[in-house]
C-alpha atoms as a PDB file:
ATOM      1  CA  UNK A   1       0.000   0.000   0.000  1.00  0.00           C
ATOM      2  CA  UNK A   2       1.392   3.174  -0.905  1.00  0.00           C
ATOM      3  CA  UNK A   3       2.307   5.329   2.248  1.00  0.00           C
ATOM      4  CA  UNK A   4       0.344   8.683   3.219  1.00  0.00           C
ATOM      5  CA  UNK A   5       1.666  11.574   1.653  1.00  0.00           C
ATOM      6  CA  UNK A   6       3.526  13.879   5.120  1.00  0.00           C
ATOM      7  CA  UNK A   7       1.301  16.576   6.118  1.00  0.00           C
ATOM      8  CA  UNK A   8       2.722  20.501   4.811  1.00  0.00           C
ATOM      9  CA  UNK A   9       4.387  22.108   7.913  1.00  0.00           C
ATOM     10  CA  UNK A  10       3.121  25.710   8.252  1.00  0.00           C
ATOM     11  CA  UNK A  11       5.606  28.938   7.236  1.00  0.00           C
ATOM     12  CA  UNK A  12       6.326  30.487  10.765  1.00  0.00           C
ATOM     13  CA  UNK A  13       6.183  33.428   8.701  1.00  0.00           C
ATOM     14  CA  UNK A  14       2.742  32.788   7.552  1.00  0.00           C
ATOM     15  CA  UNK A  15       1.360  32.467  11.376  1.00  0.00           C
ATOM     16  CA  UNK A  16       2.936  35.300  12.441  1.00  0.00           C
ATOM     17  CA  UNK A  17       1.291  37.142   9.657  1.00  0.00           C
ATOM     18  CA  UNK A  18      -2.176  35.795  10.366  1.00  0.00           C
ATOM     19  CA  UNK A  19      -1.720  36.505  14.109  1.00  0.00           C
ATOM     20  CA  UNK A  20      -0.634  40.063  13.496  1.00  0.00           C
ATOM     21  CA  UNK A  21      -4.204  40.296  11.070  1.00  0.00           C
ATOM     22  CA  UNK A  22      -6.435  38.653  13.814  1.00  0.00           C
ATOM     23  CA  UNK A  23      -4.642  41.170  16.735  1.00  0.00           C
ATOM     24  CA  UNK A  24      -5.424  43.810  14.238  1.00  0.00           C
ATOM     25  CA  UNK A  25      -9.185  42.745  13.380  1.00  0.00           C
ATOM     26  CA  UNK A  26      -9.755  42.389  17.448  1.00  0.00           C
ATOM     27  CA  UNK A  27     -11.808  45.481  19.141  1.00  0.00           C
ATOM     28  CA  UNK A  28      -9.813  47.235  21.357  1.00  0.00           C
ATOM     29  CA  UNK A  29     -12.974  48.261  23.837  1.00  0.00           C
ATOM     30  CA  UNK A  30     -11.888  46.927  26.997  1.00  0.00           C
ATOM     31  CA  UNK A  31      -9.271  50.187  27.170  1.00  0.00           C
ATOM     32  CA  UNK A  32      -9.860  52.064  24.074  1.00  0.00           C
ATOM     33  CA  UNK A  33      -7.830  55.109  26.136  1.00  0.00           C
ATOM     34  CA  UNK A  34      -4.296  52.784  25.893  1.00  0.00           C
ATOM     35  CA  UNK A  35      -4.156  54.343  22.482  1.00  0.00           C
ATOM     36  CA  UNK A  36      -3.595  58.154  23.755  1.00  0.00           C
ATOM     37  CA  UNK A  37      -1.084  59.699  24.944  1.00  0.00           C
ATOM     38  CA  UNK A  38       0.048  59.724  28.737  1.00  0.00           C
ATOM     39  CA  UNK A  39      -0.736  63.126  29.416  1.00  0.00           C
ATOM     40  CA  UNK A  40      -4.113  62.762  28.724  1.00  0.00           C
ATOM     41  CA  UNK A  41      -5.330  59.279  29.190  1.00  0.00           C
ATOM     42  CA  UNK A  42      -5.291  59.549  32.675  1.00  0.00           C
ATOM     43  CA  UNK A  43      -7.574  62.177  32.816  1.00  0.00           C
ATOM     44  CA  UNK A  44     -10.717  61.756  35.162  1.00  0.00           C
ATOM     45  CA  UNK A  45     -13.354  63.754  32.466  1.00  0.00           C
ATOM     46  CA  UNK A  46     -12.662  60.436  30.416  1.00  0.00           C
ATOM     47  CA  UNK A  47     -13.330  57.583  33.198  1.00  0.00           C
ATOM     48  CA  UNK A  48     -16.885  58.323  32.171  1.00  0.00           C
ATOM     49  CA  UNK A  49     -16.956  57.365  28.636  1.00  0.00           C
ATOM     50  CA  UNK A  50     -16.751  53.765  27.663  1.00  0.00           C
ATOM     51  CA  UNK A  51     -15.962  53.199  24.160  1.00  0.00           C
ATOM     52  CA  UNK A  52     -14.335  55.156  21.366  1.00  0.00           C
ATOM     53  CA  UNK A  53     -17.605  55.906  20.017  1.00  0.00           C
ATOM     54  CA  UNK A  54     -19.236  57.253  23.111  1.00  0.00           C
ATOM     55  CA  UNK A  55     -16.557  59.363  22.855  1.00  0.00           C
ATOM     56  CA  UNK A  56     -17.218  60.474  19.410  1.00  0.00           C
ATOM     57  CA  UNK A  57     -21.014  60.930  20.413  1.00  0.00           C
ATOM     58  CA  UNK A  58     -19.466  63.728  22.901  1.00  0.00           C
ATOM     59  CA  UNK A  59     -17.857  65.487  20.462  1.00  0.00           C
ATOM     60  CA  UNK A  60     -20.471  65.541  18.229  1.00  0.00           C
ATOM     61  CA  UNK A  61     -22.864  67.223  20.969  1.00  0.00           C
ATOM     62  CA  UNK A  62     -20.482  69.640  22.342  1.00  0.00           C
ATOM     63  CA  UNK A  63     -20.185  70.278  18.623  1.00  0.00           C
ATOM     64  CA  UNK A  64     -23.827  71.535  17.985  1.00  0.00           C
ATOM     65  CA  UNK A  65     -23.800  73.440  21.263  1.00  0.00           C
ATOM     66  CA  UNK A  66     -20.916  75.717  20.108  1.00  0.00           C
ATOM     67  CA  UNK A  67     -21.314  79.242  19.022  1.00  0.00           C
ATOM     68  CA  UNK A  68     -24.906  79.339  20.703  1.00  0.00           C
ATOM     69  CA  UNK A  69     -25.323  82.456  23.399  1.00  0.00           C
ATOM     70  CA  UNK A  70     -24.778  81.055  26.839  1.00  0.00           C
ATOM     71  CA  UNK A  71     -25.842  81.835  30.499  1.00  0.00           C
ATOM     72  CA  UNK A  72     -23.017  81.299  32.884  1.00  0.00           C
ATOM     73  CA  UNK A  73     -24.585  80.259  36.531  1.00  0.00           C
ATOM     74  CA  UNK A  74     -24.919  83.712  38.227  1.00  0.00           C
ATOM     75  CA  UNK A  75     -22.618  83.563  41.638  1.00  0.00           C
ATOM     76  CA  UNK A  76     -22.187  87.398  42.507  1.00  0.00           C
ATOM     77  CA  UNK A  77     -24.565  90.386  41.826  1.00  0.00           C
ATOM     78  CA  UNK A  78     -23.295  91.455  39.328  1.00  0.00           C
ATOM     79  CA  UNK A  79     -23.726  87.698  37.558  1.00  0.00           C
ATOM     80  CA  UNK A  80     -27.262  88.328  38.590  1.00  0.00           C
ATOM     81  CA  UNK A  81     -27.293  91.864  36.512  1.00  0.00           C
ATOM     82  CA  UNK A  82     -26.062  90.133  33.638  1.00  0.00           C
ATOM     83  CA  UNK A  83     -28.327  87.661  33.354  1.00  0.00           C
ATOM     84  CA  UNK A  84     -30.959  89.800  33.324  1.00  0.00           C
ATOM     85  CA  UNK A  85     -29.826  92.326  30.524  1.00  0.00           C
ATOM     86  CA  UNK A  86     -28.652  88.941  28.651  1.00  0.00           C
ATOM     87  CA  UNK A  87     -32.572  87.943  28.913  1.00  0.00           C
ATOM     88  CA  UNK A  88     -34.059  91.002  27.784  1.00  0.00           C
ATOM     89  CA  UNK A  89     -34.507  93.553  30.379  1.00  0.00           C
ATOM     90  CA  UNK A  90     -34.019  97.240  29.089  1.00  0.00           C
ATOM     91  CA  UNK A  91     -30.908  99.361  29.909  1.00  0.00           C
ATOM     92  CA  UNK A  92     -33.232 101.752  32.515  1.00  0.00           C
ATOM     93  CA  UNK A  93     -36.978 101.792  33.645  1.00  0.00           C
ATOM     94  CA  UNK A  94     -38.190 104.277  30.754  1.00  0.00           C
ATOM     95  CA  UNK A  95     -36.904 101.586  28.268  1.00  0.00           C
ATOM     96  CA  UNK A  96     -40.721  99.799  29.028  1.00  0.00           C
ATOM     97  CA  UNK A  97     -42.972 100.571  26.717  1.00  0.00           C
ATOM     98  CA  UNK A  98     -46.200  99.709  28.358  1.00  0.00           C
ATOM     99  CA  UNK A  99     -49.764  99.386  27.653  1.00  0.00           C
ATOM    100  CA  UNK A 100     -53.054  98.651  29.570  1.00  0.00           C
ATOM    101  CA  UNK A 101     -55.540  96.315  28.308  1.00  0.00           C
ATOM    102  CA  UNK A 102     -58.446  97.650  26.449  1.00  0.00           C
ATOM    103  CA  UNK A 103     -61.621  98.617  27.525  1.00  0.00           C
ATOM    104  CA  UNK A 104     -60.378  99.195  31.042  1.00  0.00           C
ATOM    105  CA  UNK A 105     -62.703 101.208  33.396  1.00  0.00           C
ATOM    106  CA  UNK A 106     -62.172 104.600  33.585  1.00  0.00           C
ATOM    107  CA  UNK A 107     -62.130 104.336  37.511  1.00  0.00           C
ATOM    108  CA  UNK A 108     -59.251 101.769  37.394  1.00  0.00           C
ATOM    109  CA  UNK A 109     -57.253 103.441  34.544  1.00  0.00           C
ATOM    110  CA  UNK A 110     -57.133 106.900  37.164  1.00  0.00           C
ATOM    111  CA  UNK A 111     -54.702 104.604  39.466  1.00  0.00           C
ATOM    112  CA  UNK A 112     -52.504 103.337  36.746  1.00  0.00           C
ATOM    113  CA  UNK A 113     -51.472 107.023  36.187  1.00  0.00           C
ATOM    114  CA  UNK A 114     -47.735 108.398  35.334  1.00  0.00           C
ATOM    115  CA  UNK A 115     -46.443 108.239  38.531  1.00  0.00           C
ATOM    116  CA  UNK A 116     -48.265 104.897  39.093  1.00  0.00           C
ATOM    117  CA  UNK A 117     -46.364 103.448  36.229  1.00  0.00           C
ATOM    118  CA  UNK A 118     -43.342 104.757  37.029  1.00  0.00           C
ATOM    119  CA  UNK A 119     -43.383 103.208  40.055  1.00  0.00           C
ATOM    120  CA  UNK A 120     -43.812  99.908  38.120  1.00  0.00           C
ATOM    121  CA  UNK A 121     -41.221 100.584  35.550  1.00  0.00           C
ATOM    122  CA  UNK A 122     -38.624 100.992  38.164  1.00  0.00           C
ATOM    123  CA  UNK A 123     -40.105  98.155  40.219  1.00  0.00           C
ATOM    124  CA  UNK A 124     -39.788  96.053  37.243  1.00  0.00           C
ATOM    125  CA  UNK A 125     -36.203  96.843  36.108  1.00  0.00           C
ATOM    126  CA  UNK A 126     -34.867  96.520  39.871  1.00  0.00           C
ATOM    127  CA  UNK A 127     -36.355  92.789  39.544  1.00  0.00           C
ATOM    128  CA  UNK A 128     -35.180  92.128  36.506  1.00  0.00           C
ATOM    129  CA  UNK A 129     -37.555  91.856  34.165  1.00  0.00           C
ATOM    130  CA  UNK A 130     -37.625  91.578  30.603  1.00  0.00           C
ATOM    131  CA  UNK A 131     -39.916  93.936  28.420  1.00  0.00           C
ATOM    132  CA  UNK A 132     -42.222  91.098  27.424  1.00  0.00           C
ATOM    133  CA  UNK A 133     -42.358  90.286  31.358  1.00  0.00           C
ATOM    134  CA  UNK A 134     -43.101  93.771  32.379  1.00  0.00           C
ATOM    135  CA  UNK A 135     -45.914  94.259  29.659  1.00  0.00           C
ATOM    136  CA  UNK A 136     -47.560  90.844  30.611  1.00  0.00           C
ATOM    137  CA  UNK A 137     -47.615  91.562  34.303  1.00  0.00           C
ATOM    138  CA  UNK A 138     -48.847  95.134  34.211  1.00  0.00           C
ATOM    139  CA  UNK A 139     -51.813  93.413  32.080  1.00  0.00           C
ATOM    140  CA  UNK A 140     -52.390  90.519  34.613  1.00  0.00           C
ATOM    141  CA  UNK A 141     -52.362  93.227  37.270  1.00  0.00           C
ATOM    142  CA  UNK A 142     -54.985  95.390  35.743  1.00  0.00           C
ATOM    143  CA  UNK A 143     -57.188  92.870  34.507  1.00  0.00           C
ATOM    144  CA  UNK A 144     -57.268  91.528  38.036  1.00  0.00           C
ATOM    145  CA  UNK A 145     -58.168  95.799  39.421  1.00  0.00           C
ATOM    146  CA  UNK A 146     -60.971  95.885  36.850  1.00  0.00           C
ATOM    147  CA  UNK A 147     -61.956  92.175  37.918  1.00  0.00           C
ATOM    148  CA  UNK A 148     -62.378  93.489  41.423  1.00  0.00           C
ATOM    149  CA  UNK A 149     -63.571  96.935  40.887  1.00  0.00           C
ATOM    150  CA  UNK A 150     -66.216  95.051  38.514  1.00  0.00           C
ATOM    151  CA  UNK A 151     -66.786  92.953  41.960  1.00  0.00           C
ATOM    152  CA  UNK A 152     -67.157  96.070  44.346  1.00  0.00           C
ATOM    153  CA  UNK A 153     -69.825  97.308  41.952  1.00  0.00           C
ATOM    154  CA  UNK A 154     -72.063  94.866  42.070  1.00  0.00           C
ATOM    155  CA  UNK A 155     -71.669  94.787  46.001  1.00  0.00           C
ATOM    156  CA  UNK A 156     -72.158  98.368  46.276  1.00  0.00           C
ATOM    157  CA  UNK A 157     -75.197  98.337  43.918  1.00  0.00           C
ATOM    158  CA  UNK A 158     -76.765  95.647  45.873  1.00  0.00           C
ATOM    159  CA  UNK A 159     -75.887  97.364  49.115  1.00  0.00           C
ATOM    160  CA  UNK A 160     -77.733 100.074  47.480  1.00  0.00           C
ATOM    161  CA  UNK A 161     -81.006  98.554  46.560  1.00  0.00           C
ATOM    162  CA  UNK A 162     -81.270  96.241  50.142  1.00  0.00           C
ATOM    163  CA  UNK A 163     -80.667 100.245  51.716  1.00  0.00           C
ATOM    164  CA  UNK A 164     -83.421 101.904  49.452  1.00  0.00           C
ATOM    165  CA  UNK A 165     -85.645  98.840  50.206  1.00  0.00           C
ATOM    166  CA  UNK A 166     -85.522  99.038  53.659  1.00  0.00           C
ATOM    167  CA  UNK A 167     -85.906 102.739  53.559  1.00  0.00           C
ATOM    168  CA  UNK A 168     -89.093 102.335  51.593  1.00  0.00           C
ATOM    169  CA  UNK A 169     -90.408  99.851  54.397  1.00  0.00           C
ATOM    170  CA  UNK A 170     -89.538 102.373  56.560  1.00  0.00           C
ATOM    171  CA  UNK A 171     -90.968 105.579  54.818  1.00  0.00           C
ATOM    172  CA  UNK A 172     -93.851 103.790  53.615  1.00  0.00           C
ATOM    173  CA  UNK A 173     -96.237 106.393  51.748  1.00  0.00           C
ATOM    174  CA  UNK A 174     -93.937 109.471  52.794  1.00  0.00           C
ATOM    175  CA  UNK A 175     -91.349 107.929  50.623  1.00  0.00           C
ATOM    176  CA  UNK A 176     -91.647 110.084  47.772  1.00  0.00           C
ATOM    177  CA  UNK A 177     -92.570 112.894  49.359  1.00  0.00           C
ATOM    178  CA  UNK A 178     -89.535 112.881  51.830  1.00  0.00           C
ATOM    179  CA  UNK A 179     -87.220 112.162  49.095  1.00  0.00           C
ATOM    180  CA  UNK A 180     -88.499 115.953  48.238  1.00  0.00           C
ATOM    181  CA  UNK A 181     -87.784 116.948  51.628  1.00  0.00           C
ATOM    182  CA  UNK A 182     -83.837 115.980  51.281  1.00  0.00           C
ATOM    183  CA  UNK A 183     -83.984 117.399  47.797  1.00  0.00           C
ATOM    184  CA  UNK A 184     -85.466 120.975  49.553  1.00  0.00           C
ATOM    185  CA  UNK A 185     -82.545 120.862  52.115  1.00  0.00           C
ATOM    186  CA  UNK A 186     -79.936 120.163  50.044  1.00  0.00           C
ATOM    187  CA  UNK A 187     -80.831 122.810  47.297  1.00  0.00           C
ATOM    188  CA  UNK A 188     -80.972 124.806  50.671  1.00  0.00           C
ATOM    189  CA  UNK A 189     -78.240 124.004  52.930  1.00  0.00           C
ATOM    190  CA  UNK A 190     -75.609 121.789  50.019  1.00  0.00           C
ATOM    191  CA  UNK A 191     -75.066 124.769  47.317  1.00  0.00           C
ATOM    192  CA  UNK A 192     -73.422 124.027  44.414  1.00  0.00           C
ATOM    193  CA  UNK A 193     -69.999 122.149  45.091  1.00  0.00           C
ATOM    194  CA  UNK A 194     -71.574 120.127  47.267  1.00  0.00           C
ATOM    195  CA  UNK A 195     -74.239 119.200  44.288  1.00  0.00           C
ATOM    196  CA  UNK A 196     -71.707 118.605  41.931  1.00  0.00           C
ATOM    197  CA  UNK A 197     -70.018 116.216  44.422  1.00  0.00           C
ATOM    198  CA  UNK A 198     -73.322 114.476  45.300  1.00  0.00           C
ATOM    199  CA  UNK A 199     -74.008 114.119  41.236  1.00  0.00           C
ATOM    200  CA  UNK A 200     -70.430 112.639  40.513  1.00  0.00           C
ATOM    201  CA  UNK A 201     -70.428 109.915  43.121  1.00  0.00           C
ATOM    202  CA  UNK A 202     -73.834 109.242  43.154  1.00  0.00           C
ATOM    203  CA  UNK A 203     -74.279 109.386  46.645  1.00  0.00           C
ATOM    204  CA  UNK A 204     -76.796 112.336  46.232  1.00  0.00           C
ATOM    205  CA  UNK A 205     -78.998 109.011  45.447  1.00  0.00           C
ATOM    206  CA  UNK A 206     -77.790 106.947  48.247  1.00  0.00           C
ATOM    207  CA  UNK A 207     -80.723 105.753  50.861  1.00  0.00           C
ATOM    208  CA  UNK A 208     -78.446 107.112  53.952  1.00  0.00           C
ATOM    209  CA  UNK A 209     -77.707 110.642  52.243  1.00  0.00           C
ATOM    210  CA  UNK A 210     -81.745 111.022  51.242  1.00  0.00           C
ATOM    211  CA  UNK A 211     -82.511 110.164  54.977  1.00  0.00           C
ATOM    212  CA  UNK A 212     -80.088 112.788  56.361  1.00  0.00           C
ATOM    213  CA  UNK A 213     -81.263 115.264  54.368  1.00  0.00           C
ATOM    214  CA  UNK A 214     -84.934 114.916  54.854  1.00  0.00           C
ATOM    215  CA  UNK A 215     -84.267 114.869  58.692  1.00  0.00           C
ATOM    216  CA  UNK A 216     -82.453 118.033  58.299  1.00  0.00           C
ATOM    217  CA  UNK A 217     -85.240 119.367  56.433  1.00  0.00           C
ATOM    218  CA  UNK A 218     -87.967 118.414  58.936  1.00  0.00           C
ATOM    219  CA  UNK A 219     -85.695 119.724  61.520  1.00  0.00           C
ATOM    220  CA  UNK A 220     -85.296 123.406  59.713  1.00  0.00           C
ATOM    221  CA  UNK A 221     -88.069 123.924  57.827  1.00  0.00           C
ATOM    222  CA  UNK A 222     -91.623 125.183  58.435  1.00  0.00           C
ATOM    223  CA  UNK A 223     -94.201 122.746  57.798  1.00  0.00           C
ATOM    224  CA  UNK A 224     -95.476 124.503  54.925  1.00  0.00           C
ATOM    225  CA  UNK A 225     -92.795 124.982  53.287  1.00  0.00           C
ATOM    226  CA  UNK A 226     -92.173 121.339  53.568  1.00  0.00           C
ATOM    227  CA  UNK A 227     -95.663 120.081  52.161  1.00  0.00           C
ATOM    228  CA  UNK A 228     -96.298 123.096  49.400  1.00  0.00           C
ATOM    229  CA  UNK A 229     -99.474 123.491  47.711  1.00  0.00           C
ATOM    230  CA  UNK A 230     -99.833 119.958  46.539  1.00  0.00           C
ATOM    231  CA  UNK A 231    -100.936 118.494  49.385  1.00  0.00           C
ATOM    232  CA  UNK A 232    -103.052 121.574  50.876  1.00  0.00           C
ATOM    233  CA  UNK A 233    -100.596 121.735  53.698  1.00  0.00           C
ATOM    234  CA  UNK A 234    -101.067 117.755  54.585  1.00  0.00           C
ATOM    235  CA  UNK A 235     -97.589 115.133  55.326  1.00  0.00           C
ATOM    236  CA  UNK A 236     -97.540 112.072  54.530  1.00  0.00           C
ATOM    237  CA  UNK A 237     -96.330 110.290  57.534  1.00  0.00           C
ATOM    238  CA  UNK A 238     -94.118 107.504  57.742  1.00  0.00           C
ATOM    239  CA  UNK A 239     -95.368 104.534  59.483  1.00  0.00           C
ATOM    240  CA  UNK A 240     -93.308 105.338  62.872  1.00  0.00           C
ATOM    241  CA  UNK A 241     -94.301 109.152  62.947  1.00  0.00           C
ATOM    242  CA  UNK A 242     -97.462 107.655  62.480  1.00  0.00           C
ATOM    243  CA  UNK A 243     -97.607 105.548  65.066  1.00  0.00           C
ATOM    244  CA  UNK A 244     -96.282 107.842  67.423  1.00  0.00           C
ATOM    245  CA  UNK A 245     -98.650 110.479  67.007  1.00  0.00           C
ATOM    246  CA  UNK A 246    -101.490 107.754  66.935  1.00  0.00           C
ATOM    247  CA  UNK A 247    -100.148 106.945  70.322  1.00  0.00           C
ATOM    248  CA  UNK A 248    -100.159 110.605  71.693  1.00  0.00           C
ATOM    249  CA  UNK A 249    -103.824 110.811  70.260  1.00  0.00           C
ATOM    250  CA  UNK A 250    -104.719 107.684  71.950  1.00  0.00           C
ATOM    251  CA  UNK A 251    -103.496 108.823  75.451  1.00  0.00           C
ATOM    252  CA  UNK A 252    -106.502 111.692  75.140  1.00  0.00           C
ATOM    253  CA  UNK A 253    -109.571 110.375  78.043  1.00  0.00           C
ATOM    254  CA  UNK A 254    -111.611 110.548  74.950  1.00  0.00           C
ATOM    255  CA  UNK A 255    -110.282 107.747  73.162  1.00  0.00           C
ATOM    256  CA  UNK A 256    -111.303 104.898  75.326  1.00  0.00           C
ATOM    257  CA  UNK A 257    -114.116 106.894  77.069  1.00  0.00           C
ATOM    258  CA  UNK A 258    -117.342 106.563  74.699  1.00  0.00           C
ATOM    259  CA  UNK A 259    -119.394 109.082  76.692  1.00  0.00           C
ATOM    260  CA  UNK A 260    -116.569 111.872  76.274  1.00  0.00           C
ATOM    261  CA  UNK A 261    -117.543 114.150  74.156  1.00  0.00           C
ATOM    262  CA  UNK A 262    -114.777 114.291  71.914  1.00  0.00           C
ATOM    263  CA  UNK A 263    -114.385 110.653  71.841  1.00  0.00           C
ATOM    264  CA  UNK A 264    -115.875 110.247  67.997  1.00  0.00           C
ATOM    265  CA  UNK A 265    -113.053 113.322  66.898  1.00  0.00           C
ATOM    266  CA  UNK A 266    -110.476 111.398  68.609  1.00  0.00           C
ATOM    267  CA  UNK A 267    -110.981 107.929  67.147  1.00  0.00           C
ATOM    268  CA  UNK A 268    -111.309 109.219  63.571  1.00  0.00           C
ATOM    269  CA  UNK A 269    -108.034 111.221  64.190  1.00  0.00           C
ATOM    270  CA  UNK A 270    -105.899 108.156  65.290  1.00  0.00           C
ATOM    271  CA  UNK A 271    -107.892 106.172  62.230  1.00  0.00           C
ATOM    272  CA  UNK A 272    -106.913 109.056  59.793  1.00  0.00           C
ATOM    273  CA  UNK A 273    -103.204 108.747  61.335  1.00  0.00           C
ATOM    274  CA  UNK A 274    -102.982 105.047  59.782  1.00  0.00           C
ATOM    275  CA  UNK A 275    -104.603 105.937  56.464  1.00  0.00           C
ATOM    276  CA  UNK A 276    -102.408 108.747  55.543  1.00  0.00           C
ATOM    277  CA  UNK A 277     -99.346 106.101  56.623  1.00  0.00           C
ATOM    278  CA  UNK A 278    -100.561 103.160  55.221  1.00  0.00           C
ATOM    279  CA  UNK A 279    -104.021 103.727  53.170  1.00  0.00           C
ATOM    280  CA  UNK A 280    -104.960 105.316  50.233  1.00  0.00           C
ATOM    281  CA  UNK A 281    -106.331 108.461  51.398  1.00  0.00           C
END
């Protein structure tokens, strides 16, 4: 039988060639850093990335973060006065240019005047804020004014019709005609200025004012002057006057005593007291 043919021995040269190509081929991840030099690979920023291509990743971030405006972290005042001029804020409080909302009440423009907002302008700068942030908060702040001024209005207007109801329960019949009594005394005793005051405010309406001034009037005036021709010299009486003269009449002997002569007079007086209060005579 022929013999088998000797198997080739490898070139050294060969392995060392393939070894050198498979060394080559090999990642190098476990310490990609080996690879720079020693002045830098030791450095501690780099413990934190793990690959060569993490590494890349950095530098392609830091990349598309240069040349874009930066905010260092503030640390001293003047950091602080920096930042705000970086985001915005004017150079002095007259570089706001402000503006109130429209359609604000007249009432709650008056306290937004010049030196109102001048206040705010320099209020505004000293906290730093930016034009945009000035403008928005002088509108949030006088929306809210109007939002409560709209608020006290309809409290004061209801206040005012629960006062003018009561004081028609209380005046009763003699409403009317001692809302002419306050009228008298104030044309009398007011005068002008104090008209023009009473017309602007509206107070010369209010249920308190009209009482005053009809008690002042009953107070200083002659009866006839009061009552005039319309009512052939006749008040109306409230229901309280009424009662108390009823109950003066009604202390007369003659009231209770039928035999008294006057006794009819009397009873028709005290019954004529409560119809000129309350009736329609």
């Amino acid at each position: 039988m022929p013999s088998e043919a000797p198997m080739p021995t490898p070139d050294p040269v060969d392995n060392m060639d393939n070894a050198g190509t498979e060394a080559t081929q090999k990642p190098a991840n476990d310490d990609w850093r080996s690879a720079l030099s020693d002045d830098i690979k030791g450095n501690p920023t780099l413990e934190k990335i793990k690959s060569v291509n993490a590494l890349a990743s950095s530098y392609i971030n830091l990349q598309s973060h240069l040349g874009r405006d930066k905010i260092t972290k503030p640390i001293t005042e003047d950091d602080w006065q920096d930042v705000y001029n970086f985001l915005g804020r004017p150079q002095g409080p007259d570089g706001y240019d402000l503006s109130l909302p429209d359609e604000l009440p007249e009432p709650v423009k008056g306290q937004f005047n010049d030196e109102g907002l001048g206040a705010f302008k320099k209020a505004a700068h000293s906290f730093g804020l930016s034009a945009n942030q000035a403008q928005d908060l002088l509108g949030w702040y006088a929306d809210l004014r109007a939002q409560q001024h709209a608020a006290m209005q309809e409290n004061s207007s209801q206040s005012l019709e629960n006062a003018e109801r009561e004081l028609h329960q209380k005046w009763g019949r003699a409403y009317e005609q001692n809302v002419g009594y306050a009228r008298k005394a104030f044309e009398e005793y007011g005068g002008d200025d104090l008209a023009r005051i009473m017309d602007g405010s509206g107070l010369g309406n209010h249920p308190a004012v009209l009482e005053a001034f009809a008690n002042i009037a009953k107070s200083t005036m002659a009866d006839k002057d009061l009552a005039g021709p319309t009512n052939q010299g006749k008040q109306v009486l409230t229901p309280e006057e009424a009662k108390a003269e009823a109950a003066t009449v009604m202390a007369h002997p003659a009231y209770l005593d039928k035999n008294h002569p006057e006794h009819t007079s009397v009873v028709r007086k005290v019954q004529s007291l409560f119809e000129r209060a309350y009736g329609d005579a």
